[in-house]
C-alpha atoms as a PDB file:
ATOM      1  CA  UNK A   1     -26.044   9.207  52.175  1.00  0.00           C
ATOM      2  CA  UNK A   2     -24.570  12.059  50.376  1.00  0.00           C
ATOM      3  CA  UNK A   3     -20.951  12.593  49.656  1.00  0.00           C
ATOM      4  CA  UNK A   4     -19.540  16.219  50.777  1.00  0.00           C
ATOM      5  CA  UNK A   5     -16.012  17.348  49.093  1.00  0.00           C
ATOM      6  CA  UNK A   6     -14.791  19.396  51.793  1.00  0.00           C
ATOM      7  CA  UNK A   7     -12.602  22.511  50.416  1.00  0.00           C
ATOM      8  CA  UNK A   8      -9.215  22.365  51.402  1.00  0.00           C
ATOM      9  CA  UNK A   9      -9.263  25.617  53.547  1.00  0.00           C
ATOM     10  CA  UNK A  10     -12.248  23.887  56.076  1.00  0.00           C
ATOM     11  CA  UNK A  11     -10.006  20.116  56.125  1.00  0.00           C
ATOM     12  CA  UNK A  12      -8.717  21.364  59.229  1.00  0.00           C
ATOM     13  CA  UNK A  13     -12.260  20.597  60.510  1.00  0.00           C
ATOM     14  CA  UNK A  14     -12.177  16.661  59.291  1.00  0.00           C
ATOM     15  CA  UNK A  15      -8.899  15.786  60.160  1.00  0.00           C
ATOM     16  CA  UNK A  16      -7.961  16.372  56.517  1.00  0.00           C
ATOM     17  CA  UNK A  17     -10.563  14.069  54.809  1.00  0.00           C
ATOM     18  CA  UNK A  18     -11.147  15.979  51.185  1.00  0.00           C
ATOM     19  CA  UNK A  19     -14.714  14.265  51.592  1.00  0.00           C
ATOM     20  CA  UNK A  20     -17.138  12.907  53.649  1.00  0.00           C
ATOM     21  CA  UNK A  21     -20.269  11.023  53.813  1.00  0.00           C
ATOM     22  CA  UNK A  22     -23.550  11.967  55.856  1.00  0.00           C
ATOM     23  CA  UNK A  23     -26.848  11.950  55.678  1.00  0.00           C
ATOM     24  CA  UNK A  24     -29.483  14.888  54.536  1.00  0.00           C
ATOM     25  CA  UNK A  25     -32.117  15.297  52.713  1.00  0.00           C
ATOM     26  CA  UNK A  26     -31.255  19.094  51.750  1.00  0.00           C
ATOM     27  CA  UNK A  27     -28.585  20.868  51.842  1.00  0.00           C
ATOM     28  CA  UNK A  28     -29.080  22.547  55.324  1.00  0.00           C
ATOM     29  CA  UNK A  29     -29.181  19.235  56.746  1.00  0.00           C
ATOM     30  CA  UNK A  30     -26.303  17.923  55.145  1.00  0.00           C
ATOM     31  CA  UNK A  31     -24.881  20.887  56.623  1.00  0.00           C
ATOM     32  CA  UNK A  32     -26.663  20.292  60.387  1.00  0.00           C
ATOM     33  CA  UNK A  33     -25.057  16.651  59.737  1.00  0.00           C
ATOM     34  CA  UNK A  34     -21.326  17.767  58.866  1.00  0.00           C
ATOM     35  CA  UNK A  35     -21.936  20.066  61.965  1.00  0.00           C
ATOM     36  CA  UNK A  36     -22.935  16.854  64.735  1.00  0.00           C
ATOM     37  CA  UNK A  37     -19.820  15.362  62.855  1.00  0.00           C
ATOM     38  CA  UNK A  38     -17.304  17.587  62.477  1.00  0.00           C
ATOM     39  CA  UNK A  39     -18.182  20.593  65.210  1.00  0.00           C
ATOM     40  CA  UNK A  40     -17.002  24.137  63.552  1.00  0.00           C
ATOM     41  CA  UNK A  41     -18.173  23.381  60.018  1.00  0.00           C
ATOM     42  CA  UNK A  42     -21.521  25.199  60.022  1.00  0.00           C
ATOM     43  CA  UNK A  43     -20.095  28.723  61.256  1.00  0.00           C
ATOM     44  CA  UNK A  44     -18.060  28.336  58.287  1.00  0.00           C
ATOM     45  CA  UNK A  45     -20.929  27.329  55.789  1.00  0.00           C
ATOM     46  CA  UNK A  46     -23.525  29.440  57.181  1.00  0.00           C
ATOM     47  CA  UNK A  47     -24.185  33.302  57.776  1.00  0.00           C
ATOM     48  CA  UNK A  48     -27.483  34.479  58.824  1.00  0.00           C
ATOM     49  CA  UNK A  49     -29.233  31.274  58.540  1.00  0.00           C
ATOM     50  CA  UNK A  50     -28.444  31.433  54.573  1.00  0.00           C
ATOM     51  CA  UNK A  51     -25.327  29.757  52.947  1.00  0.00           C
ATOM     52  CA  UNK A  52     -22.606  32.282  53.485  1.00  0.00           C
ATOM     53  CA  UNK A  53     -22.512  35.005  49.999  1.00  0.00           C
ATOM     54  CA  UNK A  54     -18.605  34.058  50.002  1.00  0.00           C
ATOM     55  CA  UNK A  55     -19.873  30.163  48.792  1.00  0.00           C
ATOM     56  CA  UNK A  56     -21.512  28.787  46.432  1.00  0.00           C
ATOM     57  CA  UNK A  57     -22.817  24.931  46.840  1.00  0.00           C
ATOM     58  CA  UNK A  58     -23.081  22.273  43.847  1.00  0.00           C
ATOM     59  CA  UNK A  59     -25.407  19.304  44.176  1.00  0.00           C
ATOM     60  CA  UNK A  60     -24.862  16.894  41.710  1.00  0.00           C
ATOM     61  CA  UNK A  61     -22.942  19.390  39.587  1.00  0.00           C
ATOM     62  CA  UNK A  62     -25.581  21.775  39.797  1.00  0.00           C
ATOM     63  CA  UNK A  63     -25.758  25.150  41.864  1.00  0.00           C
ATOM     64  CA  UNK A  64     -28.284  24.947  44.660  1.00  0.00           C
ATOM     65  CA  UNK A  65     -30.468  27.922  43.608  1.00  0.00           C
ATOM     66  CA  UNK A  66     -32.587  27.012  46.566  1.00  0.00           C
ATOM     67  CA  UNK A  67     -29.502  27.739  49.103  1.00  0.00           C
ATOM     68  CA  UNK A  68     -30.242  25.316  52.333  1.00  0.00           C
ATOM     69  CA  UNK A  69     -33.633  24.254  51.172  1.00  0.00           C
ATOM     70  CA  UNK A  70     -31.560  22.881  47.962  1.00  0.00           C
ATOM     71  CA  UNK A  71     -33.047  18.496  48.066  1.00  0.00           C
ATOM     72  CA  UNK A  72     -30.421  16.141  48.354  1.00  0.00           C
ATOM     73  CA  UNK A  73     -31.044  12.636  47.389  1.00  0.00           C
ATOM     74  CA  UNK A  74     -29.702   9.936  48.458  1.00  0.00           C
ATOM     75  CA  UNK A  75     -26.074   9.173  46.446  1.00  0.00           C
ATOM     76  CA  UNK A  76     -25.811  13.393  45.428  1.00  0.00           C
ATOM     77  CA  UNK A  77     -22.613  14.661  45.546  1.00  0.00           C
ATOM     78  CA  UNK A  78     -21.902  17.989  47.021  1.00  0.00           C
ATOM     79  CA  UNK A  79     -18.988  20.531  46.375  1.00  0.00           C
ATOM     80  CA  UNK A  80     -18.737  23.996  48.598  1.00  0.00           C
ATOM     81  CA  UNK A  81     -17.162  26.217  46.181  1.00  0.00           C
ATOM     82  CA  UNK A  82     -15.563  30.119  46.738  1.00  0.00           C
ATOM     83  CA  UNK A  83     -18.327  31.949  45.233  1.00  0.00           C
ATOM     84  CA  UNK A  84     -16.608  34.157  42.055  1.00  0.00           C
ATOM     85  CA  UNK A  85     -18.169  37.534  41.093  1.00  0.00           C
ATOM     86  CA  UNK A  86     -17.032  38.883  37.905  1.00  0.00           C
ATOM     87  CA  UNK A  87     -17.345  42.418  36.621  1.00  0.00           C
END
């Protein structure tokens, strides 16, 4: 099972757990997972069927290039990040 850090503005979804555990074996089910779990969490995660443009995701300290089709394995860890655009 992956571990999801949960950013501090979404906590409000998992009665305040920074991170969570749940099973996936990419990143949009990790994120269908969080969503049977903690209801609320994919409308925040998700726009259009993509990861929202406002986020980026980490997997194993690595950006998920792939978006939701990103593989998870089994003990990744996952961080949902504010996107940052630079000019």
């Amino acid at each position: 099972m992956a571990t999801v850090w949960i950013p501090s503005l979404m906590r409000d979804l998992t009665a305040g757990q920074a991170e969570v555990v749940v099973e996936g074996r990419t990143l949009g089910a990790v994120v269908a997972a969080l969503e049977r779990a903690y209801p609320g969490v994919q409308a925040r995660l998700v726009h259009k069927g993509e990861l929202d443009p406002t986020l980026r995701a980490l997997v194993d300290g690595r950006a998920a290039l792939l978006g939701l089709a990103e593989p998870v394995k089994e003990h990744s860890e996952i961080q949902i990040v504010p996107a940052i655009a630079g000019g």
